[in-house]
N, C-alpha and C. Protein backbone atom coordinates (compact mmCIF):
# COMPACT_ATOMS: atom_id res chain seq x y z
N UNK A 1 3.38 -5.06 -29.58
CA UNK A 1 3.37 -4.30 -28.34
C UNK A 1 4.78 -4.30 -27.75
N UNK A 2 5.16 -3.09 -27.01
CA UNK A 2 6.08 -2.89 -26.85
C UNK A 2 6.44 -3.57 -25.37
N UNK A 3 7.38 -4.18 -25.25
CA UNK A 3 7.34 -4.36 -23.78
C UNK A 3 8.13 -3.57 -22.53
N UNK A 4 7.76 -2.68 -21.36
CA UNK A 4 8.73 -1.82 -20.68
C UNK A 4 8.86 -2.50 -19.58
N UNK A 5 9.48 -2.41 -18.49
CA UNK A 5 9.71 -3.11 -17.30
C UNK A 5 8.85 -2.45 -16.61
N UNK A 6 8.56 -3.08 -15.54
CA UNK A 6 8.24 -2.44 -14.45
C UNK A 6 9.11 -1.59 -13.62
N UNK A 7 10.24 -2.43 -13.40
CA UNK A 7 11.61 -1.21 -12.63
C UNK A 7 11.88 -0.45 -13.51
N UNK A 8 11.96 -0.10 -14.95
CA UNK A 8 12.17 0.99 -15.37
C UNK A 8 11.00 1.82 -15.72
N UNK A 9 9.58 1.69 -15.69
CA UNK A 9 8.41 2.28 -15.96
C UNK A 9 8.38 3.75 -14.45
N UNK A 10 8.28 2.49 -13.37
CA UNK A 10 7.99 3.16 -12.35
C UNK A 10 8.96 3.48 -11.82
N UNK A 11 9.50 4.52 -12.08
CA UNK A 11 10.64 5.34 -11.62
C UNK A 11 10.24 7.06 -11.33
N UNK A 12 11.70 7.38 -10.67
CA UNK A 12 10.64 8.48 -9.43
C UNK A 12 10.10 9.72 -9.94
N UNK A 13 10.60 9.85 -11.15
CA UNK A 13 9.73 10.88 -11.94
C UNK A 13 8.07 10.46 -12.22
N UNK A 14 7.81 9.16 -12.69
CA UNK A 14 6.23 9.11 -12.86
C UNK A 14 5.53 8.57 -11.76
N UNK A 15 6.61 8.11 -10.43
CA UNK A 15 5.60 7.87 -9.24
C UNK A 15 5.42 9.12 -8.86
N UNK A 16 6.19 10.06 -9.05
CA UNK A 16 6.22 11.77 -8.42
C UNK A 16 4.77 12.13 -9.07
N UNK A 17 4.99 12.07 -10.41
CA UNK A 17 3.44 12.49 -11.10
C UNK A 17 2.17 11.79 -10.68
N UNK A 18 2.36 10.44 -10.53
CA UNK A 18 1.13 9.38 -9.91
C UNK A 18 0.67 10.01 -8.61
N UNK A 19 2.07 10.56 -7.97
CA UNK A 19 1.56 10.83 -6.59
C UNK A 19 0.81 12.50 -6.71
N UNK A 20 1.01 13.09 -7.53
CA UNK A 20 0.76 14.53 -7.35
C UNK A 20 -0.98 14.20 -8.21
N UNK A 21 -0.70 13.24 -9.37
CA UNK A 21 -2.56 13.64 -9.68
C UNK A 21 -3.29 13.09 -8.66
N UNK A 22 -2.95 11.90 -7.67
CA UNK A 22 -3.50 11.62 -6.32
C UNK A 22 -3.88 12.39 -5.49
N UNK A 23 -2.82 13.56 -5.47
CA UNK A 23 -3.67 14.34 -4.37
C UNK A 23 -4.10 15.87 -4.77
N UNK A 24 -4.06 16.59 -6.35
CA UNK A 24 -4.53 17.43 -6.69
C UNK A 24 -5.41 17.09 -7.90
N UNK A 25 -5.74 15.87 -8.26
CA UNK A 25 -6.77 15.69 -9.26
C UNK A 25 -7.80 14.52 -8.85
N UNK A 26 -8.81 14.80 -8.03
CA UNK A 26 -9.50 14.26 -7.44
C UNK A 26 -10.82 13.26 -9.06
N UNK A 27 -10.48 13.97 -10.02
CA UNK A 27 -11.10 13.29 -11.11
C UNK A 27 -10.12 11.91 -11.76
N UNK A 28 -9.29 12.03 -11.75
CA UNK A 28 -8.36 10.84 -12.01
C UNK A 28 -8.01 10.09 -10.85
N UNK A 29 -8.17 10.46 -9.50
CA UNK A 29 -7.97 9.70 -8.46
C UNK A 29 -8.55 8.31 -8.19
N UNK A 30 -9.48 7.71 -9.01
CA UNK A 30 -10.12 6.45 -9.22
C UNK A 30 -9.04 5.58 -9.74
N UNK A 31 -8.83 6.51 -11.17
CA UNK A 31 -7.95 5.70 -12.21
C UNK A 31 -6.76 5.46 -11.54
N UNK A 32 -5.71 6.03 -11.09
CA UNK A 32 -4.76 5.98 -10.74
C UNK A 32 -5.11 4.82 -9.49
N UNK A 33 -5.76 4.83 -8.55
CA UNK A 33 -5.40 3.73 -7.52
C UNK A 33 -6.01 2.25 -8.28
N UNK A 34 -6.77 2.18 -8.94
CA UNK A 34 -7.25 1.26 -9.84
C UNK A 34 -5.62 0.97 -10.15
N UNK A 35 -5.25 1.63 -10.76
CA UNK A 35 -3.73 1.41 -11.60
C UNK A 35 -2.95 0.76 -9.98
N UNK A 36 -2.41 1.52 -8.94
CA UNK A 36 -2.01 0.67 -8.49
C UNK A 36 -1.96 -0.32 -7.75
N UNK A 37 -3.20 -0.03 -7.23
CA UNK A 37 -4.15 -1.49 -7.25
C UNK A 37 -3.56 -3.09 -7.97
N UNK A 38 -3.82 -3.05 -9.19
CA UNK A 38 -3.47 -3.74 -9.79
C UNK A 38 -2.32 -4.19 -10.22
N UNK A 39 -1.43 -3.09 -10.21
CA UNK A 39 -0.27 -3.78 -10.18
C UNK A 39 0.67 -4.29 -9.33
N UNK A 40 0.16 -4.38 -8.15
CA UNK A 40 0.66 -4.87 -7.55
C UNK A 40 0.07 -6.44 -7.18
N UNK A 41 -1.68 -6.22 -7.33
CA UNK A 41 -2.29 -7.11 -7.21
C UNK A 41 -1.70 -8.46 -8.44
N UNK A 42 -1.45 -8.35 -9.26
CA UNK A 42 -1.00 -8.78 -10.97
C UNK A 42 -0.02 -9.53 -10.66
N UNK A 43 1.11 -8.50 -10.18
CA UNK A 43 1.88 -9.39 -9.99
C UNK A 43 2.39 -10.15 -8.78
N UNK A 44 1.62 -10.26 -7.78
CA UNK A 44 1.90 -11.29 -6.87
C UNK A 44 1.19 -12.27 -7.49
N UNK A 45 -0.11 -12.26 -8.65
CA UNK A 45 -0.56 -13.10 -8.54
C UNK A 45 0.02 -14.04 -9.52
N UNK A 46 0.78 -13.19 -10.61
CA UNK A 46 1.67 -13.83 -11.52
C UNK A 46 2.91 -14.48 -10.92
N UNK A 47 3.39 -13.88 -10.14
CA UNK A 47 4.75 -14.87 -8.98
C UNK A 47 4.32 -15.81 -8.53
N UNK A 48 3.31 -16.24 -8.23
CA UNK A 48 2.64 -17.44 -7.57
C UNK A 48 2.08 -18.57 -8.34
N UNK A 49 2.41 -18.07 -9.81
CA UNK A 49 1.65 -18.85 -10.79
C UNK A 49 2.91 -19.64 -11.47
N UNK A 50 2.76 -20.84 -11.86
CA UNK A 50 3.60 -21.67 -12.54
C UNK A 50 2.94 -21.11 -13.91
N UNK A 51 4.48 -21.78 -14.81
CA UNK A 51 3.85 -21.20 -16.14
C UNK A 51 3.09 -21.58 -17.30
N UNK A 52 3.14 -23.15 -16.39
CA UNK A 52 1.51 -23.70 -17.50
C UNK A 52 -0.01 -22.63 -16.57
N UNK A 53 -0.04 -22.12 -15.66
CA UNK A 53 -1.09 -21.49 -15.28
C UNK A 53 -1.14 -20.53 -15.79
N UNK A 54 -0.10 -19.67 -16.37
CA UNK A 54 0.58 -18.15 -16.80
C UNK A 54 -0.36 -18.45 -18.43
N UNK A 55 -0.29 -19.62 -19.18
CA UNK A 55 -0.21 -19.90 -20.57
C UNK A 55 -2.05 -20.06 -21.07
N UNK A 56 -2.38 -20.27 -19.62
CA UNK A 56 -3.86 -20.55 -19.77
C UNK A 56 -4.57 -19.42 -19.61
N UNK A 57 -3.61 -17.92 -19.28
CA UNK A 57 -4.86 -17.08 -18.97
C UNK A 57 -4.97 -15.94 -20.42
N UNK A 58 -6.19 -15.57 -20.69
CA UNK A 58 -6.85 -15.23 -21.80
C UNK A 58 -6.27 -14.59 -22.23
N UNK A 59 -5.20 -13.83 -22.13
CA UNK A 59 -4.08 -12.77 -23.18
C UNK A 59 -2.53 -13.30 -23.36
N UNK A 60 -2.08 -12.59 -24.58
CA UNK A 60 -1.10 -12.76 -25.11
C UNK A 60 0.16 -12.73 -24.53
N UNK A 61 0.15 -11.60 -23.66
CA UNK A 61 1.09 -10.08 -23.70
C UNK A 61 0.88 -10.52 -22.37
N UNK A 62 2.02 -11.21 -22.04
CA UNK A 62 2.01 -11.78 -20.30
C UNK A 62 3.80 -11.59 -19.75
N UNK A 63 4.11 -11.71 -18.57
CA UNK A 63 5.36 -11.72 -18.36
C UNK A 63 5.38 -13.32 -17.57
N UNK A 64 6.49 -13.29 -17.17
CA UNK A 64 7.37 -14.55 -16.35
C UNK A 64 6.75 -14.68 -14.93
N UNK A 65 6.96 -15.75 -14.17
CA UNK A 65 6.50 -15.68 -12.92
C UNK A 65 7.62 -15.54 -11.89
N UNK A 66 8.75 -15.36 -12.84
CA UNK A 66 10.13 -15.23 -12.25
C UNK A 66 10.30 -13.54 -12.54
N UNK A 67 10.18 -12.92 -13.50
CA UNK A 67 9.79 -11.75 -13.90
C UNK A 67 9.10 -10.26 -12.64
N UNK A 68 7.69 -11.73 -12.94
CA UNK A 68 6.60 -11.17 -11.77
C UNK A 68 7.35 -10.79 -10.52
N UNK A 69 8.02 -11.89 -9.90
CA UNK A 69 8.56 -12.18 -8.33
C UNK A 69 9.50 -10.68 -8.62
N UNK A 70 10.21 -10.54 -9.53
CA UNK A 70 11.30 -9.49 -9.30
C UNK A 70 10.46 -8.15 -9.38
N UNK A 71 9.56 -8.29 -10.00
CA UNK A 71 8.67 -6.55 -10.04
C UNK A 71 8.18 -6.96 -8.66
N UNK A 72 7.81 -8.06 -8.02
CA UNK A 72 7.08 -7.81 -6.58
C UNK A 72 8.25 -7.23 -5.39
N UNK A 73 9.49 -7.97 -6.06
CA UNK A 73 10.64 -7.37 -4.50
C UNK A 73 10.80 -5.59 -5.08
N UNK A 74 10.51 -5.53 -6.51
CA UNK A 74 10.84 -4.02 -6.37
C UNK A 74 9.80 -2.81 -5.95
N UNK A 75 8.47 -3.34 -6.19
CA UNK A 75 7.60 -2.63 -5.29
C UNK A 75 7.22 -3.00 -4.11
N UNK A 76 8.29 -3.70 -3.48
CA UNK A 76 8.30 -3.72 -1.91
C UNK A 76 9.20 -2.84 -1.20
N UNK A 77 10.29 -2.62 -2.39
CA UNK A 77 11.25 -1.40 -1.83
C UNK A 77 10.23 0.23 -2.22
N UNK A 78 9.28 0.54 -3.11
CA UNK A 78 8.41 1.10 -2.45
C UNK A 78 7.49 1.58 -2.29
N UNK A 79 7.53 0.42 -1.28
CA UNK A 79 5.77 0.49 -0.40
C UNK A 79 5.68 1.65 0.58
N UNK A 80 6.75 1.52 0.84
CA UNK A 80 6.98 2.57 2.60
C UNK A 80 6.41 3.79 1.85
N UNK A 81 7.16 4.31 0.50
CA UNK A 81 6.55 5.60 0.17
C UNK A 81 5.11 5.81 -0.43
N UNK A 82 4.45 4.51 -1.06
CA UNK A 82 3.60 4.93 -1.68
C UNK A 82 2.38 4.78 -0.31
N UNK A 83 2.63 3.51 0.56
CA UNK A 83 1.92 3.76 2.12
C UNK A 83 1.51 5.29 2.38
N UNK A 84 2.82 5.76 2.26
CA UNK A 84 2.72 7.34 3.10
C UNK A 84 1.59 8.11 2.24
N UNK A 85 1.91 8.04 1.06
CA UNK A 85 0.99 8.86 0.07
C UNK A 85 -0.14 8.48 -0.19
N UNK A 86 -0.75 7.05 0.11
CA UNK A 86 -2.14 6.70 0.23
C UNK A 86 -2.67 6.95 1.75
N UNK A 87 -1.91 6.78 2.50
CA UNK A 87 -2.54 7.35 4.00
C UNK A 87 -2.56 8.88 4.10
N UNK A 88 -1.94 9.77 3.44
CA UNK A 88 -2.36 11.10 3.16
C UNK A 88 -3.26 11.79 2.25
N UNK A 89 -3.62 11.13 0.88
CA UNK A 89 -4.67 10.48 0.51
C UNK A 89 -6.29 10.07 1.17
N UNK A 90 -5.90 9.36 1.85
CA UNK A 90 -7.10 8.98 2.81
C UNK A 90 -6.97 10.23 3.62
N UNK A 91 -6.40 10.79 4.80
CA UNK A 91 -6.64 11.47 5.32
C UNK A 91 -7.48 12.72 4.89
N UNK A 92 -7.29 12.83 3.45
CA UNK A 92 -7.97 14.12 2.70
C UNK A 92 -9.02 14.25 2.23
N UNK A 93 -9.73 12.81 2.11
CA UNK A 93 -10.91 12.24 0.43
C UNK A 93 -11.76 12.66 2.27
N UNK A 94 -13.11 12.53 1.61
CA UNK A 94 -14.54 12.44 2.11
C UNK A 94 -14.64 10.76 2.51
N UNK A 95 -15.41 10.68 3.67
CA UNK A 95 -15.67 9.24 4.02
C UNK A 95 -16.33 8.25 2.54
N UNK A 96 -16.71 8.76 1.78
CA UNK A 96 -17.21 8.25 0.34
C UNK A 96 -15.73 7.69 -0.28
N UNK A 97 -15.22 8.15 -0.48
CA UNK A 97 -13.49 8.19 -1.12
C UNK A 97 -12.75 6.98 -0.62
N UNK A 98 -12.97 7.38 0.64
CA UNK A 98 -12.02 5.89 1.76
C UNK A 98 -11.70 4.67 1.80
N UNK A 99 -12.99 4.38 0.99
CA UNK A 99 -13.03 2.80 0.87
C UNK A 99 -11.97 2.33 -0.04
N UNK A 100 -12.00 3.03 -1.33
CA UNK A 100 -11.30 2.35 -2.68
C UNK A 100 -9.66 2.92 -2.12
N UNK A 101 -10.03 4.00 -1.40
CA UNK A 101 -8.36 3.82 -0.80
C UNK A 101 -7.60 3.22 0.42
N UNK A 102 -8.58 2.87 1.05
CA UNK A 102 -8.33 2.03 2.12
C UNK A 102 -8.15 0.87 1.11
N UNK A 103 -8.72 -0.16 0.23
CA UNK A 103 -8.93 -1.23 -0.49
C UNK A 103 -6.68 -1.18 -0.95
N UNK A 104 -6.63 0.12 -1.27
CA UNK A 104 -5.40 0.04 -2.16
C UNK A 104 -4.47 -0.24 -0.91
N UNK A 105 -4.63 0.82 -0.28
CA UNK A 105 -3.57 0.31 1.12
C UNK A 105 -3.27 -0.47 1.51
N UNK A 106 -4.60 -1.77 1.79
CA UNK A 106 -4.53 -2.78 2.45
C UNK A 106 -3.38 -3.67 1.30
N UNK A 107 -3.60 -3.83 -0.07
CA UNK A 107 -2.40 -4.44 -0.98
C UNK A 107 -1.27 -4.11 -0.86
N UNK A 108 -1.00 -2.73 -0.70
CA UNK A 108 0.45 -2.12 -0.31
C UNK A 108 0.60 -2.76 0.58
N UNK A 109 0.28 -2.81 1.59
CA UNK A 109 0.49 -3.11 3.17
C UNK A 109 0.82 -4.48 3.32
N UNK A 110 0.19 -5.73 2.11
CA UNK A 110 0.57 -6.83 2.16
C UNK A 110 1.67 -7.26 1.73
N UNK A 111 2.13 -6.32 0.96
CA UNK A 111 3.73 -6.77 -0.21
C UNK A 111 4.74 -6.12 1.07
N UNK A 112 4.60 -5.01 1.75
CA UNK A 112 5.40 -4.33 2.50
C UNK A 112 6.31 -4.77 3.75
N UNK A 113 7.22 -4.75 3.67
CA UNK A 113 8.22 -5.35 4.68
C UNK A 113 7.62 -4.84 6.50
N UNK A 114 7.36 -5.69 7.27
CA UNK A 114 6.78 -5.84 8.43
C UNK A 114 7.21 -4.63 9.30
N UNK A 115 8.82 -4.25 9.48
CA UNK A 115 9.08 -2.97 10.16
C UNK A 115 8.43 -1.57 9.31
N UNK A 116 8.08 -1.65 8.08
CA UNK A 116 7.58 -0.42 7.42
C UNK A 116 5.91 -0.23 7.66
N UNK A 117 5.38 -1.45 7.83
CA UNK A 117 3.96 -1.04 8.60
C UNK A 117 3.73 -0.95 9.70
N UNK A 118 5.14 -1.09 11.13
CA UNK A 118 4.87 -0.62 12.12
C UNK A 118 4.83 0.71 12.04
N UNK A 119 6.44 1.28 11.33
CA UNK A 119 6.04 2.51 11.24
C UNK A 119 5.27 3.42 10.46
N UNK A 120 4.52 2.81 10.16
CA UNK A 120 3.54 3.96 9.20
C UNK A 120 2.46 3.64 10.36
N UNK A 121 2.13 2.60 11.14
CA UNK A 121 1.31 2.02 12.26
C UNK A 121 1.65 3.55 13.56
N UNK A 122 2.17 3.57 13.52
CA UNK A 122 2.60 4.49 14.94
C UNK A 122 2.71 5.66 13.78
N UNK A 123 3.12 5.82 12.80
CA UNK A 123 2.78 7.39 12.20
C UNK A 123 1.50 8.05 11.85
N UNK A 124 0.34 7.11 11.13
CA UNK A 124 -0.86 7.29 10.95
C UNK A 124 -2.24 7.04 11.86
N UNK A 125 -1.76 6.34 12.33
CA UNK A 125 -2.48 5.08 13.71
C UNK A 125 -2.25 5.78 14.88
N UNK A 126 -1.60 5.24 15.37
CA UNK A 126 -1.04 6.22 17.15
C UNK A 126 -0.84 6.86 17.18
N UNK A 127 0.22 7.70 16.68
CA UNK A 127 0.12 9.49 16.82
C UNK A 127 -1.08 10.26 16.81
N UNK A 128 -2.12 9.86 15.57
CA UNK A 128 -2.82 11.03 15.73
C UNK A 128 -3.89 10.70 17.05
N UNK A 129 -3.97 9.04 17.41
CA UNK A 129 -5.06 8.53 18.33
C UNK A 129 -4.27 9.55 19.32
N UNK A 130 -2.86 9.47 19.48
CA UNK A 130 -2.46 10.28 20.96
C UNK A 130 -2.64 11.98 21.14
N UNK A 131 -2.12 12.42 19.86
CA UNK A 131 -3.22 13.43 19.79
C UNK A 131 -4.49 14.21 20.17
N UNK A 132 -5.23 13.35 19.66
CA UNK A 132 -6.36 12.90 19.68
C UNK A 132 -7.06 13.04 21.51
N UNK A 133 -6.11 11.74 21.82
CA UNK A 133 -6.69 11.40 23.27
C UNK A 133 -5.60 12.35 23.87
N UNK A 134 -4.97 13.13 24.07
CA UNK A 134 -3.79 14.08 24.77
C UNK A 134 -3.31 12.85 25.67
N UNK A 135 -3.42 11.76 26.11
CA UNK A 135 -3.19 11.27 27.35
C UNK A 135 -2.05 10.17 26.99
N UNK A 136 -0.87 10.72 26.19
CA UNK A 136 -0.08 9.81 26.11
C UNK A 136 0.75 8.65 26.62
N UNK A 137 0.76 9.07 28.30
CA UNK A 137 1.46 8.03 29.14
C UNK A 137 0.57 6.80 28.95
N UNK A 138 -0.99 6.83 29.03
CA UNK A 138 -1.39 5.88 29.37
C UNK A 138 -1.88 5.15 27.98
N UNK A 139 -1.52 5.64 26.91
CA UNK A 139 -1.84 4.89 25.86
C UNK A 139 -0.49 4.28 24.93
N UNK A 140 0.90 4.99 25.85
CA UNK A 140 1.87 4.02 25.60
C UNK A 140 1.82 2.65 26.43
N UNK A 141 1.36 3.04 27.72
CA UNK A 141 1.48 1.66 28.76
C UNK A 141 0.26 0.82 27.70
N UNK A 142 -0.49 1.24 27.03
CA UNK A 142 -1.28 0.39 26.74
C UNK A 142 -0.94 -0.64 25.05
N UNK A 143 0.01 0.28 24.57
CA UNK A 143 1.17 -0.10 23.58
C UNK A 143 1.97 -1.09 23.83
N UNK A 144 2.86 -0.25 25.13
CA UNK A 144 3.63 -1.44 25.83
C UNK A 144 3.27 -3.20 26.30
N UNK A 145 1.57 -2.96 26.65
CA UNK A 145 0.99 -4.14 27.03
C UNK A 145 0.70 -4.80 25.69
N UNK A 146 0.11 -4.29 24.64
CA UNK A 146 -0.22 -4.98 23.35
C UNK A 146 1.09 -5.83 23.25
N UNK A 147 1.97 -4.95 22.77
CA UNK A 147 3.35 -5.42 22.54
C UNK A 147 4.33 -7.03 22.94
N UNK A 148 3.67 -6.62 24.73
CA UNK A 148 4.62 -7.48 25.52
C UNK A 148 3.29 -8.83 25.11
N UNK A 149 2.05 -8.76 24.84
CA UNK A 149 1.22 -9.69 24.69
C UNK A 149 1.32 -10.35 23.88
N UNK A 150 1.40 -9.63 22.56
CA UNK A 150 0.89 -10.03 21.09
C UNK A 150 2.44 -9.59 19.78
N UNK A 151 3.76 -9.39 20.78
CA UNK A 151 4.36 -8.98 19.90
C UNK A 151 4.81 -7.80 19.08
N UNK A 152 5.35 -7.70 18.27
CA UNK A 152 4.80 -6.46 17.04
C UNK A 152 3.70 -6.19 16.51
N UNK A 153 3.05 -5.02 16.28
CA UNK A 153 1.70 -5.22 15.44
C UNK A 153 2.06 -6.11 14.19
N UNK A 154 1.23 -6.92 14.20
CA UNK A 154 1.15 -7.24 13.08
C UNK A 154 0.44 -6.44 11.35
N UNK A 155 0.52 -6.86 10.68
CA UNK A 155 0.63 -6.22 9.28
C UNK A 155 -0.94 -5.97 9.20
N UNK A 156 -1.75 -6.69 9.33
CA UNK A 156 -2.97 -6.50 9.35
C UNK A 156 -4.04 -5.37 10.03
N UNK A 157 -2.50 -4.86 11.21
CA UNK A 157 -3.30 -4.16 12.21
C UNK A 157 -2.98 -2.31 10.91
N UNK A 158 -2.68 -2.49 10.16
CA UNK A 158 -2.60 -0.98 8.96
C UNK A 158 -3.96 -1.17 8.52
N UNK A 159 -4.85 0.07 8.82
CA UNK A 159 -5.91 -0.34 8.29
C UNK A 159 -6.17 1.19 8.24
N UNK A 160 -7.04 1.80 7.71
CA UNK A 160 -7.40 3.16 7.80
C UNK A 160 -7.94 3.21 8.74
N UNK A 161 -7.65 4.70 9.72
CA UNK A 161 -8.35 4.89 11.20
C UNK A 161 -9.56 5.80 10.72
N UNK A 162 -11.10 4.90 10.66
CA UNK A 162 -11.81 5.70 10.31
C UNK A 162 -12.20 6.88 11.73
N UNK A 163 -11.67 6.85 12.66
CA UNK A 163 -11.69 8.12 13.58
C UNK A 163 -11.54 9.38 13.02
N UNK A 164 -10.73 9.76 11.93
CA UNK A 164 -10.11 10.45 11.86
C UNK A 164 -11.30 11.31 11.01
N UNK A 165 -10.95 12.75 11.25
CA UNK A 165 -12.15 13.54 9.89
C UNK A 165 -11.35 14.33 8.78
């Protein structure tokens, strides 16, 4: 078996294609978030693993946990974009759909550097709630109060807004 990198696999020509059967091939749209699903899931879990734990698991055809760690900092550089394209994604699927892409988001969202899920937080999240509610003064003061309370949103607060239709 051949072995390819991850930084050179996923490069912006086949995330371009990943991203386009995502949102015009609703029959492969399983497979594909399954796919990145997992790879991201894989390899945090391989970075975290020493390599007598790496040696014990049931296949051959494994990488490094030093390896792993470097494919995890490179799909953290990007999360911000593939965020955007699973929250547009979600915005499109049927409430049936949502789940397995909400499921993928929430992994993106965990590898993702903390200022990139505020703003996808206030791009997907608050905007459309303000929208939504037209009454923007009073749902910034109510921003402002989260804020001055609790900080930055935290990472957890990216979640799919099932409000939305």
């Amino acid at each position: 078996m051949i072995y390819v990198s991850l930084l050179q696999s996923l490069n912006p020509a086949f995330s371009q294609l990943l991203s386009q059967l995502l949102y015009s091939q609703p029959e492969l749209r399983p497979a594909v978030l399954k796919a990145l699903k997992v790879m991201v899931e894989s390899n945090v879990a391989l970075s975290s693993s020493t390599d007598n734990q790496v040696f014990n698991w049931p296949t051959f055809d494994h990488i490094s946990p030093q390896e792993a760690a470097k494919n995890v900092a490179f799909l953290q550089t990007q999360a911000e974009s593939w965020l955007a394209v699973l929250f547009n994604v979600f915005g499109s699927v049927g409430r049936d759909g949502r789940g397995t892409v909400g499921d993928v988001i929430s992994v993106w969202a965990s590898i993702a550097p903390e200022q990139v899920c505020v703003t996808l937080l206030d791009a997907f999240i608050i905007a459309p709630f303000i929208f939504a509610v037209g009454n923007h003064q009073n749902l910034c003061q109510d921003c402002r109060s989260f804020q001055n309370e609790f900080g930055n949103f935290p990472k957890c607060a990216i979640v799919p807004w099932e409000g939305q239709s």
